[in-house]
PDB file of N, CA and C in Angstrom:
ATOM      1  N   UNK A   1       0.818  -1.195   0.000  1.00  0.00           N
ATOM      2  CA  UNK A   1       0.000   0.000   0.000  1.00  0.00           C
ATOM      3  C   UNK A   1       0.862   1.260   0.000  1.00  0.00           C
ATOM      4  N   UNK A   2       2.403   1.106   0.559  1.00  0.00           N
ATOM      5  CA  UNK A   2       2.795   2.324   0.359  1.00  0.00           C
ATOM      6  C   UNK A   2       3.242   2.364  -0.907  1.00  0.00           C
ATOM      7  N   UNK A   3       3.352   1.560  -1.875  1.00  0.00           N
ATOM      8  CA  UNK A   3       3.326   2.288  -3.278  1.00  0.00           C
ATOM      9  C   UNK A   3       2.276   3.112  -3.595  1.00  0.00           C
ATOM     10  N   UNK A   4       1.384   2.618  -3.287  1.00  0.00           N
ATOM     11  CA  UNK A   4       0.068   4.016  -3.481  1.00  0.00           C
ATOM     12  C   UNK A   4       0.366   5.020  -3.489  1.00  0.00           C
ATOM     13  N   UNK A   5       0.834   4.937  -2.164  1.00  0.00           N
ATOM     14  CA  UNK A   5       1.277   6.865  -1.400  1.00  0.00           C
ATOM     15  C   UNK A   5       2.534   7.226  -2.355  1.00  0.00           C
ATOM     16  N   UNK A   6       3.126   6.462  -2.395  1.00  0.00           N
ATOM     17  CA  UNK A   6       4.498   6.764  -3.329  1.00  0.00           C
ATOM     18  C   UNK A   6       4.651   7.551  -4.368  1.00  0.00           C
ATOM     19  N   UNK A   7       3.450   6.868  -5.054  1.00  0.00           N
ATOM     20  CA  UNK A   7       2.915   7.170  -6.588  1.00  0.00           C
ATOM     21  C   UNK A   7       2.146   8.199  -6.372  1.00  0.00           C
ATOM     22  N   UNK A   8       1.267   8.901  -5.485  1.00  0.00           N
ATOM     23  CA  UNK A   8       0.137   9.608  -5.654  1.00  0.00           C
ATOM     24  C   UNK A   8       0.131  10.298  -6.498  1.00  0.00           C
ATOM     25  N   UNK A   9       0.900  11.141  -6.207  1.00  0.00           N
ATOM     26  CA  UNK A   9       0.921  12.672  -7.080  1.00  0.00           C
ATOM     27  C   UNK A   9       1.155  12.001  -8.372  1.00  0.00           C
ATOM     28  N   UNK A  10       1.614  11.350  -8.634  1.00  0.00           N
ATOM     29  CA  UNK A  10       2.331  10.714 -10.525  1.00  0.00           C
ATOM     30  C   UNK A  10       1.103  10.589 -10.996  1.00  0.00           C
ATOM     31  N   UNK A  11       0.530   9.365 -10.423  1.00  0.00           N
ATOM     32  CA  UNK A  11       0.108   8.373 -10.946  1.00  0.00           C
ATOM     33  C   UNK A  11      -1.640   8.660 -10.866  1.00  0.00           C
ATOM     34  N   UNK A  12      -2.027   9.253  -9.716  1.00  0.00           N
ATOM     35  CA  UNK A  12      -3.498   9.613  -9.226  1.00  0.00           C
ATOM     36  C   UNK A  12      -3.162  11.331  -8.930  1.00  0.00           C
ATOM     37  N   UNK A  13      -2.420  12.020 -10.072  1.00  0.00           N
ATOM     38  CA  UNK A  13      -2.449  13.539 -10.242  1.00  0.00           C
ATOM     39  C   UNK A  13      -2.960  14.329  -8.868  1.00  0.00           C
ATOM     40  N   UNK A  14      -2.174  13.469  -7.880  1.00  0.00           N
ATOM     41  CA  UNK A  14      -3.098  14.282  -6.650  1.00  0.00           C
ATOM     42  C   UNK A  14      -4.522  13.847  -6.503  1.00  0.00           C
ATOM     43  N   UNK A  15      -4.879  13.383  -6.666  1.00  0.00           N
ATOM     44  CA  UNK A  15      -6.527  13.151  -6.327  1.00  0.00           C
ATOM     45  C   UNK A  15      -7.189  13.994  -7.297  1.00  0.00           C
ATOM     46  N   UNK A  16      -6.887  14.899  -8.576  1.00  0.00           N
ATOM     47  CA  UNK A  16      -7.757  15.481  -9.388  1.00  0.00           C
ATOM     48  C   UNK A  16      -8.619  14.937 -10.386  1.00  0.00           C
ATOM     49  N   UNK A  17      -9.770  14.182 -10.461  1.00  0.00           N
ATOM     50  CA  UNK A  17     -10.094  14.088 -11.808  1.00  0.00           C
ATOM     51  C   UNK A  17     -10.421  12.909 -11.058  1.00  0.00           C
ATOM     52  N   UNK A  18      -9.953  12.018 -10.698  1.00  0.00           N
ATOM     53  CA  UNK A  18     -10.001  10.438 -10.103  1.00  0.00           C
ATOM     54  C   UNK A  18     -10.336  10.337  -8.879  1.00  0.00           C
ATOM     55  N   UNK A  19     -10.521   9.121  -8.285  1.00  0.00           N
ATOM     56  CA  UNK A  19     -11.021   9.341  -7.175  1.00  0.00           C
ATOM     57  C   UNK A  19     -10.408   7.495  -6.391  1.00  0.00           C
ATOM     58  N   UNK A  20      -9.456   7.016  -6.014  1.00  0.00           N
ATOM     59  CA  UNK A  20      -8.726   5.843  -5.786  1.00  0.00           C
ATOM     60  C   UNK A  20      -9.561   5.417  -4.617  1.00  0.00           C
ATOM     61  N   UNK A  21     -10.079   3.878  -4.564  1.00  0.00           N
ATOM     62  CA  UNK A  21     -11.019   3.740  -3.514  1.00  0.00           C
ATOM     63  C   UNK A  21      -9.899   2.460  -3.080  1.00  0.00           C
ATOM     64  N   UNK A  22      -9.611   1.772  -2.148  1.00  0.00           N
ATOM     65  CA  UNK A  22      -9.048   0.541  -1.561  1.00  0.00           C
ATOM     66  C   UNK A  22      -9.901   0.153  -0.687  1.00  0.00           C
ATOM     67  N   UNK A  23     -10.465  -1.311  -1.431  1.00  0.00           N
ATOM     68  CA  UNK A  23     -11.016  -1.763   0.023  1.00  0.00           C
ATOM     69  C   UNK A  23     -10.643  -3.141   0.233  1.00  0.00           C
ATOM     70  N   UNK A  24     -11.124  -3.662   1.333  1.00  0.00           N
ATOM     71  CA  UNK A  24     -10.894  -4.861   1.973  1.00  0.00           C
ATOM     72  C   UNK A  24     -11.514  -5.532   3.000  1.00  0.00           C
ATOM     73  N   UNK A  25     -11.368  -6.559   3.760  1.00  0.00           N
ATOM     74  CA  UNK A  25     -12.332  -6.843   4.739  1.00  0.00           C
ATOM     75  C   UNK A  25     -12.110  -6.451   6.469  1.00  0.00           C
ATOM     76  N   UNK A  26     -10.982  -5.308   5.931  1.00  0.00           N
ATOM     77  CA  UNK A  26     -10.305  -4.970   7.401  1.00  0.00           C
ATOM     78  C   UNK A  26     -11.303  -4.000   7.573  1.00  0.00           C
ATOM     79  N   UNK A  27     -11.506  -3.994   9.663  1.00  0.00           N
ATOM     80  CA  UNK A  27     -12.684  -3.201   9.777  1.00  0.00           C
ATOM     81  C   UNK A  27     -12.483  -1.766   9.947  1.00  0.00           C
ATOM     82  N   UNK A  28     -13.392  -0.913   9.235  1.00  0.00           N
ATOM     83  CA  UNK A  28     -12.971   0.570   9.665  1.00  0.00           C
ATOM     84  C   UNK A  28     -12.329   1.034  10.625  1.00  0.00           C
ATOM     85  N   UNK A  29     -11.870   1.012  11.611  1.00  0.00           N
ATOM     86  CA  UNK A  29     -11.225   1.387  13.028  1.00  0.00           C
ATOM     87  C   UNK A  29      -9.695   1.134  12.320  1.00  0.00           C
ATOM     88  N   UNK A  30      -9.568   0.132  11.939  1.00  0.00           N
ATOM     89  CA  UNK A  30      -8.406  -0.386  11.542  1.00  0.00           C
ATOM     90  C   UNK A  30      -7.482  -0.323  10.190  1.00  0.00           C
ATOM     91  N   UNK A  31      -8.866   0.532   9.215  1.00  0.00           N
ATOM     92  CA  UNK A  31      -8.579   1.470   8.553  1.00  0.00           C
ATOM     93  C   UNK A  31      -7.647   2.897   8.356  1.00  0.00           C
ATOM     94  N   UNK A  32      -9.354   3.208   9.377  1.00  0.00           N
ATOM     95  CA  UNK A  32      -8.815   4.725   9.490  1.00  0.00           C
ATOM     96  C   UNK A  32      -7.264   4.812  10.314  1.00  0.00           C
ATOM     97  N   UNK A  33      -7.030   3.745  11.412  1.00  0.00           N
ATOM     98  CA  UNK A  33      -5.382   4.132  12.155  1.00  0.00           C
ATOM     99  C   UNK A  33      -4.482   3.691  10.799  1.00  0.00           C
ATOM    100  N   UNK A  34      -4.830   3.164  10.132  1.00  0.00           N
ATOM    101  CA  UNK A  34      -3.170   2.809   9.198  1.00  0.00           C
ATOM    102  C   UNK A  34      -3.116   3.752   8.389  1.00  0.00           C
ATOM    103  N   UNK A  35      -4.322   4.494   7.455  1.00  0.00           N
ATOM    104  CA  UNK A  35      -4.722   5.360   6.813  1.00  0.00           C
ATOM    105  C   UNK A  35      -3.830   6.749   7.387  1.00  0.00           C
ATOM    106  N   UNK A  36      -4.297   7.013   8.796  1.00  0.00           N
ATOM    107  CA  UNK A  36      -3.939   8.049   9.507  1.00  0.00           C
ATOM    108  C   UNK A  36      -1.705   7.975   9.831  1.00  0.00           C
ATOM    109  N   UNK A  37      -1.841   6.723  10.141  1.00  0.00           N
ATOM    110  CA  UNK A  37      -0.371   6.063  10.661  1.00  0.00           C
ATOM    111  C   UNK A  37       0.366   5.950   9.403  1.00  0.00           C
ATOM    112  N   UNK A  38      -0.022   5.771   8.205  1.00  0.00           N
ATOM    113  CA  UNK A  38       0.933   5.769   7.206  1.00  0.00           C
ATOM    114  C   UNK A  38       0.934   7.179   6.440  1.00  0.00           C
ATOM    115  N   UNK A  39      -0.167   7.911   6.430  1.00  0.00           N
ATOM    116  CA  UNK A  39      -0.401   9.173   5.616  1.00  0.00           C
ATOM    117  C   UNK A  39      -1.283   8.734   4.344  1.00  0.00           C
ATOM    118  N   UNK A  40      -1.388   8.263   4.463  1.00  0.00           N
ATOM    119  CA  UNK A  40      -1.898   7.973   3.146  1.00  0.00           C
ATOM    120  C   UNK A  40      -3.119   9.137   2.725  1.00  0.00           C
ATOM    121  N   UNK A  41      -3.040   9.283   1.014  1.00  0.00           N
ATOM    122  CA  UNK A  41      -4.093  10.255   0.655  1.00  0.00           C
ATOM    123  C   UNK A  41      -5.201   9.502  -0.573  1.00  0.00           C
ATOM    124  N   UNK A  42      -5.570   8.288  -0.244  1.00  0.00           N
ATOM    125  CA  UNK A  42      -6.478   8.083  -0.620  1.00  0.00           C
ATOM    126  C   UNK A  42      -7.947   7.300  -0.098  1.00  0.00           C
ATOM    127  N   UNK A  43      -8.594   6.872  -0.287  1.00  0.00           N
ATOM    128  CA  UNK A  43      -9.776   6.529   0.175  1.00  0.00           C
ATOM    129  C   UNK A  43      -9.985   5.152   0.448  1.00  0.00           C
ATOM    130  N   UNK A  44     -10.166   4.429   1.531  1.00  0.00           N
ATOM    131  CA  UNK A  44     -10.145   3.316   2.013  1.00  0.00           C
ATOM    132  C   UNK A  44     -11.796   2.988   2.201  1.00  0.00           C
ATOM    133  N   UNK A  45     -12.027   1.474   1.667  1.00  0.00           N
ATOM    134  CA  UNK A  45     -13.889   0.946   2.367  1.00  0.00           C
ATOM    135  C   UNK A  45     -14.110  -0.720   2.840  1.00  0.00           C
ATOM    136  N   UNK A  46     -14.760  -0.063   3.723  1.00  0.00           N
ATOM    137  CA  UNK A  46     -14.073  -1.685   4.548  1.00  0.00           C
ATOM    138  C   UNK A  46     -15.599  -2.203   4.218  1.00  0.00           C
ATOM    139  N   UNK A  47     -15.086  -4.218   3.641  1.00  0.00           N
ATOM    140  CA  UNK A  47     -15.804  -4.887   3.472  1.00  0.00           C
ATOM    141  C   UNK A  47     -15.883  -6.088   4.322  1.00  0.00           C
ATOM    142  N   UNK A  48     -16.486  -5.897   5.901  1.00  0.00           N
ATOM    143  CA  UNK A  48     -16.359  -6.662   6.560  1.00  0.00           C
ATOM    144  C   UNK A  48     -17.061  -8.287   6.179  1.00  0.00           C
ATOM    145  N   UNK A  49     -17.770  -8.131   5.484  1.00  0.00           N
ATOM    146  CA  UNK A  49     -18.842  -9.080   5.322  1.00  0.00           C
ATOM    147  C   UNK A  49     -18.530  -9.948   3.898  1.00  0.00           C
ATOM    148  N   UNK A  50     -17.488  -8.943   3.420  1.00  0.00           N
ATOM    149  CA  UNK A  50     -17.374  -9.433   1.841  1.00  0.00           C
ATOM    150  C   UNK A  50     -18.283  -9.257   0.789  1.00  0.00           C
ATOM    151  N   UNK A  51     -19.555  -9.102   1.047  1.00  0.00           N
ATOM    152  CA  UNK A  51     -20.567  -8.921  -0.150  1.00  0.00           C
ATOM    153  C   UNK A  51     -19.649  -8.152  -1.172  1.00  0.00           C
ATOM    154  N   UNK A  52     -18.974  -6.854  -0.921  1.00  0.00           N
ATOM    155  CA  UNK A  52     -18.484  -6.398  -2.349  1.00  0.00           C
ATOM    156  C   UNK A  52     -17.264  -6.945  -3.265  1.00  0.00           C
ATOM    157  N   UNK A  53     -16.490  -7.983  -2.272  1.00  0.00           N
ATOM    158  CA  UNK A  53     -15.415  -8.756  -2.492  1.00  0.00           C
ATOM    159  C   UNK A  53     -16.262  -9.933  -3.350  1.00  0.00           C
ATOM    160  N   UNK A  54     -17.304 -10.457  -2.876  1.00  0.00           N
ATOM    161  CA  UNK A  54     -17.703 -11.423  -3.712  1.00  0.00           C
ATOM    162  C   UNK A  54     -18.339 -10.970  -4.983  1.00  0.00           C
ATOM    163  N   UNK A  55     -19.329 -10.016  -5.079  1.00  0.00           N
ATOM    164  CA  UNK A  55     -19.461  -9.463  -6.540  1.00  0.00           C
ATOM    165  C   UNK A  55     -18.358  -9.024  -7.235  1.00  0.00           C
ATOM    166  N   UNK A  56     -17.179  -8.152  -6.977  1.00  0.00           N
ATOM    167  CA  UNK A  56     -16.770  -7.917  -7.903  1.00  0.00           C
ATOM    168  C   UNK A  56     -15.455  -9.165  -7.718  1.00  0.00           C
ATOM    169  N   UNK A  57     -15.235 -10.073  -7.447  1.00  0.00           N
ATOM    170  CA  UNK A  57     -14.929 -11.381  -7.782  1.00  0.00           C
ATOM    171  C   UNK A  57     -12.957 -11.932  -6.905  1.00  0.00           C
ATOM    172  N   UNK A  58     -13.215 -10.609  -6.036  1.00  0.00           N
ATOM    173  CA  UNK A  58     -12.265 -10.287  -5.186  1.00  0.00           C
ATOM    174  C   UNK A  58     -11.807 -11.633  -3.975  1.00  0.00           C
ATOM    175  N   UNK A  59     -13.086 -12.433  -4.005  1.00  0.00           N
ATOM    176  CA  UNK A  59     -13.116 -13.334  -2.643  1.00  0.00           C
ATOM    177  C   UNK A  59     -12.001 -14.301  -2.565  1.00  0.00           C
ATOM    178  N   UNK A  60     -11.531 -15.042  -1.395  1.00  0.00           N
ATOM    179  CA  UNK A  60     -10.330 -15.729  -1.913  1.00  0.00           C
ATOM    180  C   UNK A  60     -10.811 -16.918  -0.776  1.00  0.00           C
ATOM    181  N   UNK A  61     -10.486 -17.959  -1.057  1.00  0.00           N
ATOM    182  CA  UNK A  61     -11.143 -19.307  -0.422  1.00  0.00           C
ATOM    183  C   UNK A  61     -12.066 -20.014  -0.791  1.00  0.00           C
ATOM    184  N   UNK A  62     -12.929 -19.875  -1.886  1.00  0.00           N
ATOM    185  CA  UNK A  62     -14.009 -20.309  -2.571  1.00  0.00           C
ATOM    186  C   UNK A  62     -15.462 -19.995  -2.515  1.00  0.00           C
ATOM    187  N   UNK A  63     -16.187 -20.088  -2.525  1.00  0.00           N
ATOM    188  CA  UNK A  63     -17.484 -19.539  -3.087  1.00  0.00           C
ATOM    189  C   UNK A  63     -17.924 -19.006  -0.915  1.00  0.00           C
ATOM    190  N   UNK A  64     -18.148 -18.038  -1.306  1.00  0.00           N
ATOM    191  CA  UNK A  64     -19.116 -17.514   0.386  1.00  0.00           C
ATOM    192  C   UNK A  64     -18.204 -17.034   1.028  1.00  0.00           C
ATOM    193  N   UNK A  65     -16.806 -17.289   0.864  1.00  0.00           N
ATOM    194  CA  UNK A  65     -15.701 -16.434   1.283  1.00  0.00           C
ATOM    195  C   UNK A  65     -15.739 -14.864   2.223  1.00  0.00           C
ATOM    196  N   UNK A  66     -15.401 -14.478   3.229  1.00  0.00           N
ATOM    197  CA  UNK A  66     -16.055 -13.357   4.100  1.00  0.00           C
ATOM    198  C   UNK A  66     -14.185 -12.796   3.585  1.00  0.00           C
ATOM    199  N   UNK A  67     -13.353 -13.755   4.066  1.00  0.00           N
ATOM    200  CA  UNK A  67     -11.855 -13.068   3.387  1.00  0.00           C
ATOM    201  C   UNK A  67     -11.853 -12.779   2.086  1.00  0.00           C
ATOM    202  N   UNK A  68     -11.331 -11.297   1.758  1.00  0.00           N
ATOM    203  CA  UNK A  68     -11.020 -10.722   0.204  1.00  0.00           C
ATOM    204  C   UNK A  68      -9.576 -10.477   0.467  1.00  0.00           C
ATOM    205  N   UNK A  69      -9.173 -10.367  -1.102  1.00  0.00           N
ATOM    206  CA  UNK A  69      -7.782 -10.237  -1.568  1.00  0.00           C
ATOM    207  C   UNK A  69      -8.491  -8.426  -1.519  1.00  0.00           C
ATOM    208  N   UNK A  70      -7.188  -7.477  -1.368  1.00  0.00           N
ATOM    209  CA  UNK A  70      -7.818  -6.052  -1.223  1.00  0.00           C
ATOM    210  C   UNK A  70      -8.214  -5.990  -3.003  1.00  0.00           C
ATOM    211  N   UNK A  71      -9.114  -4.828  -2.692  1.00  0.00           N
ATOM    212  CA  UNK A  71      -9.586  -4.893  -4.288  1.00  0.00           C
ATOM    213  C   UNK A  71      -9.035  -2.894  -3.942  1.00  0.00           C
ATOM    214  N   UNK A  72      -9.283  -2.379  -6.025  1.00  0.00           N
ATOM    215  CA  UNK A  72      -9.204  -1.555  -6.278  1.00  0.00           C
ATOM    216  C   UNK A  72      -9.911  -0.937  -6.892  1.00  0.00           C
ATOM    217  N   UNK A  73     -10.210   0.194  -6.839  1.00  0.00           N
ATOM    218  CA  UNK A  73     -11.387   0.959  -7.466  1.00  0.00           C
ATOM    219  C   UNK A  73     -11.014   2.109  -8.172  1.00  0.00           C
ATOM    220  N   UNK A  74     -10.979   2.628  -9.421  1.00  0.00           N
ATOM    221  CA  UNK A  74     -11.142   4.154  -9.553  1.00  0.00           C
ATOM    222  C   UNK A  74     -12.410   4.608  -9.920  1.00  0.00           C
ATOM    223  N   UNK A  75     -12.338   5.699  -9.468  1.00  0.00           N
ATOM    224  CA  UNK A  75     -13.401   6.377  -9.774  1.00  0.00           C
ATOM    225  C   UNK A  75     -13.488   7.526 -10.489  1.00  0.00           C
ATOM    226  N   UNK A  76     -14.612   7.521 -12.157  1.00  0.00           N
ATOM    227  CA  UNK A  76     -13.792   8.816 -12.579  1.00  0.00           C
ATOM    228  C   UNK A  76     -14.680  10.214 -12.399  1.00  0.00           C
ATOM    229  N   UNK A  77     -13.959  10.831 -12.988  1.00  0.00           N
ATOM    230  CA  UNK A  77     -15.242  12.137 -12.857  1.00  0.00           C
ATOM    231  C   UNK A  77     -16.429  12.303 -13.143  1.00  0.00           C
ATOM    232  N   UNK A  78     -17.426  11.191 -13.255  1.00  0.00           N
ATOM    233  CA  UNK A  78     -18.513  11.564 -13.134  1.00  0.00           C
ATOM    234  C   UNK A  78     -19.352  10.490 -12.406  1.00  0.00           C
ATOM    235  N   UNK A  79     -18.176  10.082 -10.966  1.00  0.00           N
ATOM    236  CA  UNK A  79     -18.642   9.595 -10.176  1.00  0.00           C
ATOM    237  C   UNK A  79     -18.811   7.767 -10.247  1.00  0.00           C
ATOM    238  N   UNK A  80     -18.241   7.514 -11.213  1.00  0.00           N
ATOM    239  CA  UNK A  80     -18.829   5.815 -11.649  1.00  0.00           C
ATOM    240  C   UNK A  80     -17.596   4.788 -11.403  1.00  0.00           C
ATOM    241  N   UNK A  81     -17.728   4.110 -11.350  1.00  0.00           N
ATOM    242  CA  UNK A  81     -16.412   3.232 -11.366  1.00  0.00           C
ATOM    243  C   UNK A  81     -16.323   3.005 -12.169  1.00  0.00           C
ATOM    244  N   UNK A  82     -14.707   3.201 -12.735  1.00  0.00           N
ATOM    245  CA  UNK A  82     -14.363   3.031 -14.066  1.00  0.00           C
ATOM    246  C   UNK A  82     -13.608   1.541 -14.462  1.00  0.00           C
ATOM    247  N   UNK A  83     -12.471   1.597 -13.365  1.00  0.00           N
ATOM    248  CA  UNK A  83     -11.939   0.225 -13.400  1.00  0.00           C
ATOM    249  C   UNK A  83     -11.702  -0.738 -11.858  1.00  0.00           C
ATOM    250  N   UNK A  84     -11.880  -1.405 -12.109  1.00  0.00           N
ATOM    251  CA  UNK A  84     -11.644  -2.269 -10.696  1.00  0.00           C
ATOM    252  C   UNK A  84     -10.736  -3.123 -10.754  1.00  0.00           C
ATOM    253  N   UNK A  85      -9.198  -3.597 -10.230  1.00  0.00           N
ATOM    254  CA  UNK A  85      -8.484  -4.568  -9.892  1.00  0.00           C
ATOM    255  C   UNK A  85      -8.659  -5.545  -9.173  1.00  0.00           C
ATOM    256  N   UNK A  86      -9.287  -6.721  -8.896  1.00  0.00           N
ATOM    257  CA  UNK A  86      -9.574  -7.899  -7.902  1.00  0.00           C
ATOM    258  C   UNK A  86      -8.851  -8.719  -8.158  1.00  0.00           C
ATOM    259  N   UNK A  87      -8.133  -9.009  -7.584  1.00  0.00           N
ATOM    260  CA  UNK A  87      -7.378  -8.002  -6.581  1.00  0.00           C
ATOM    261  C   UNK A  87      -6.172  -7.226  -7.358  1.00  0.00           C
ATOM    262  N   UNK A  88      -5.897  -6.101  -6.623  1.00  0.00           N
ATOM    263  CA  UNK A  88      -4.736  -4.981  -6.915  1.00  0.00           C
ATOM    264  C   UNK A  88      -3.457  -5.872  -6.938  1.00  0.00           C
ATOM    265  N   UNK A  89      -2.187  -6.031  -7.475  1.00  0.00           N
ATOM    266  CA  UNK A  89      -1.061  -6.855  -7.292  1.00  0.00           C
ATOM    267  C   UNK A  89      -0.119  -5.690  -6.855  1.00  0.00           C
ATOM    268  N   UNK A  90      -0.621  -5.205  -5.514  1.00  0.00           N
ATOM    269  CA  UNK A  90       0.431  -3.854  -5.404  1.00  0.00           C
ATOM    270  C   UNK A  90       2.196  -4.010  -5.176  1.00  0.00           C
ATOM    271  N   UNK A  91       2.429  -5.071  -5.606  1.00  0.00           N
ATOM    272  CA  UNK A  91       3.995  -5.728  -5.871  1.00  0.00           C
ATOM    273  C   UNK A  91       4.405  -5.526  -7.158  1.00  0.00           C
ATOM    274  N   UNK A  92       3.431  -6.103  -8.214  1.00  0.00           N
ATOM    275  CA  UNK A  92       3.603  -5.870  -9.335  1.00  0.00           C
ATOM    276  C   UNK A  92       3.482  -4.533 -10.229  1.00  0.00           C
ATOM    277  N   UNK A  93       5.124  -4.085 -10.545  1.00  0.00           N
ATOM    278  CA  UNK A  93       5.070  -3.348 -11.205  1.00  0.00           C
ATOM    279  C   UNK A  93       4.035  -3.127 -12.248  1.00  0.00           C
ATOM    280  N   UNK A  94       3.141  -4.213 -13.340  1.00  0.00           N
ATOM    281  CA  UNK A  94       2.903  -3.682 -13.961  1.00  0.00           C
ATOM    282  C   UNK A  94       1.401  -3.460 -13.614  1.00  0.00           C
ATOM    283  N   UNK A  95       1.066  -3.554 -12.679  1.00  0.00           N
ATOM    284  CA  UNK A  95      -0.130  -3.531 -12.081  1.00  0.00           C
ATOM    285  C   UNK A  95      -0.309  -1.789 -12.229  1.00  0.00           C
ATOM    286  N   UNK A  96       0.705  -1.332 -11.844  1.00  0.00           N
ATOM    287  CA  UNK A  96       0.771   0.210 -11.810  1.00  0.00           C
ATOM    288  C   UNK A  96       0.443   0.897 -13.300  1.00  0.00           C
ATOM    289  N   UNK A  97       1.420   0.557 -14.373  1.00  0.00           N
ATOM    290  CA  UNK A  97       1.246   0.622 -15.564  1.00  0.00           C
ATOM    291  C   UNK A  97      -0.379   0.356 -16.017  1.00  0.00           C
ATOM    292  N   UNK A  98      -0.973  -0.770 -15.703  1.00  0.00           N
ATOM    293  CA  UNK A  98      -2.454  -0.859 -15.935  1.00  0.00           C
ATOM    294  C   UNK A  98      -3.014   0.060 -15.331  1.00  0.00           C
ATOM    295  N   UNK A  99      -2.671   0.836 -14.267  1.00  0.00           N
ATOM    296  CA  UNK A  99      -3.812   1.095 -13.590  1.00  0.00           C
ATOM    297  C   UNK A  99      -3.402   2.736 -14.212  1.00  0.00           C
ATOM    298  N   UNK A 100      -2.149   2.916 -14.405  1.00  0.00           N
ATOM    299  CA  UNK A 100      -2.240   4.106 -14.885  1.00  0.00           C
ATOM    300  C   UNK A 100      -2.923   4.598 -16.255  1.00  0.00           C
ATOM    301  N   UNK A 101      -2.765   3.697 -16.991  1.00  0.00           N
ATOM    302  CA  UNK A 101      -3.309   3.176 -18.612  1.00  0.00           C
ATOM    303  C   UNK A 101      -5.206   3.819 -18.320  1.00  0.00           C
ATOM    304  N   UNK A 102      -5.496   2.830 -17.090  1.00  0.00           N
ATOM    305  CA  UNK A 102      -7.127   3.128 -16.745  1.00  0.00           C
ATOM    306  C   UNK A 102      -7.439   4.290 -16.277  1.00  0.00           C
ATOM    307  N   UNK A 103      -6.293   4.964 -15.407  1.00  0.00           N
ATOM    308  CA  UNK A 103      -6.931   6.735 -15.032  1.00  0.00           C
ATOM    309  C   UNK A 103      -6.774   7.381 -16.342  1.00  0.00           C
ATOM    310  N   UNK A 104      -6.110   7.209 -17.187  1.00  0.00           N
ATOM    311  CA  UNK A 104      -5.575   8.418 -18.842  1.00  0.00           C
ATOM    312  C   UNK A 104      -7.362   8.048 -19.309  1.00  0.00           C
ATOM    313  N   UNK A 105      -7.365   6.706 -19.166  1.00  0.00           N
ATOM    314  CA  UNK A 105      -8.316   6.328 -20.244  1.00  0.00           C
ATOM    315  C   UNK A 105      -9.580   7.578 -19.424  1.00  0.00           C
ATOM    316  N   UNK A 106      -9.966   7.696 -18.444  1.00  0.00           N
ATOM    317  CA  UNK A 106     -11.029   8.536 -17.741  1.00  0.00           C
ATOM    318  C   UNK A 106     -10.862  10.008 -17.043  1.00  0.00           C
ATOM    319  N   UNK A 107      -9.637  10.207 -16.943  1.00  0.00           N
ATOM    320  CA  UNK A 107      -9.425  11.262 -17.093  1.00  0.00           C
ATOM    321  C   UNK A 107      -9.461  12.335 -17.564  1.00  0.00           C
ATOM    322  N   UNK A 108      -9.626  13.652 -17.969  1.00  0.00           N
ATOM    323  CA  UNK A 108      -9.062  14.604 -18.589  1.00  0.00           C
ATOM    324  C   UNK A 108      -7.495  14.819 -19.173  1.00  0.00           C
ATOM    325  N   UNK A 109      -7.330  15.147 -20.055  1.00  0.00           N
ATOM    326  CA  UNK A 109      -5.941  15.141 -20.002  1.00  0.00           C
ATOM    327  C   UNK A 109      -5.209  16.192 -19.469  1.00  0.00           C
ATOM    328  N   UNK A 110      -3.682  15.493 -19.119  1.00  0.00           N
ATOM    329  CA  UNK A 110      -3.034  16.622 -18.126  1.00  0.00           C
ATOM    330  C   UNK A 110      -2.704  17.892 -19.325  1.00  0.00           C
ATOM    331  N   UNK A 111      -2.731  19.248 -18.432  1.00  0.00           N
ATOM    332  CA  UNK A 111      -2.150  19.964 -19.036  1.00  0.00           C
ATOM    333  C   UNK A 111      -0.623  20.244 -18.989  1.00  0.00           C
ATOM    334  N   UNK A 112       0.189  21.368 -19.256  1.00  0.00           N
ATOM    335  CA  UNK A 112       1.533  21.334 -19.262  1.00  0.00           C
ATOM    336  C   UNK A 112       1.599  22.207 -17.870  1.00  0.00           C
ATOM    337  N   UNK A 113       0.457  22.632 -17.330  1.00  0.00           N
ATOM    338  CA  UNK A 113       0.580  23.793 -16.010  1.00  0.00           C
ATOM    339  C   UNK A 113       0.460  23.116 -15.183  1.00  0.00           C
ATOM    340  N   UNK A 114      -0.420  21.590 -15.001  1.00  0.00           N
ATOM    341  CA  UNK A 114      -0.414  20.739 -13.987  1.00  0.00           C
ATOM    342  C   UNK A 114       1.081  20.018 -13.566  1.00  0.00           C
ATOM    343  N   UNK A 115       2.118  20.714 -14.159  1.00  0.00           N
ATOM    344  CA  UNK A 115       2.885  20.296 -13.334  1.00  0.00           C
ATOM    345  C   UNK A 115       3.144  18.509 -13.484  1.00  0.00           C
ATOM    346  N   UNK A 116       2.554  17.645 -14.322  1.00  0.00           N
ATOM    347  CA  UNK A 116       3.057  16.615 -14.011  1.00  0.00           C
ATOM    348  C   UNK A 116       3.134  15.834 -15.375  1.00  0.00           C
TER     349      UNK A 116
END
């Protein structure tokens, strides 16, 4: 997860335009302290129960599964989810490359004043 933070500004332009959701089945409390404890600047949603791990196909152990692999979300500017990772391979370099590929694709494009 701290590649996330790593990348922010690159990769999720600061939070402009996109909107990076991480969730998992860790419970909010335990969220918000790592969230808070690491810095992180993006948006965490805890799926204690798994229902959203099992629709979007995140679950890991076989069918009814309450444990998810963390999943990924962007969200683009007009509020929708654009792409979802189930699960995110936040090891894998090219996981980043995809995911950057998916914010261009919903994005606006950068200008030369944004700085990035």
């Amino acid at each position: 997860m701290q590649a996330y933070r790593d990348q922010y500004a690159t990769l999720f332009r600061d939070g402009r335009d996109v909107v990076l959701l991480a969730v998992s089945t860790d419970t909010p409390e335990a969220q918000a302290a790592w969230a808070r404890d690491d810095e992180f600047q993006f948006l965490f949603g805890s799926d204690e129960d798994g229902a959203l791990g099992r629709t979007y196909g995140a679950a890991m152990g076989g069918s009814g599964s309450s444990r998810d692999s963390r999943t990924l979300f962007v969200i683009d500017p007009e509020g929708k989810i654009s792409y979802v990772a189930a699960p995110f391979r936040q090891i894998d370099p090219t996981a980043y490359t995809d995911l950057g590929t998916a914010i261009d694709r919903v994005a606006p494009p950068r200008s030369p004043s944004d700085g990035s």
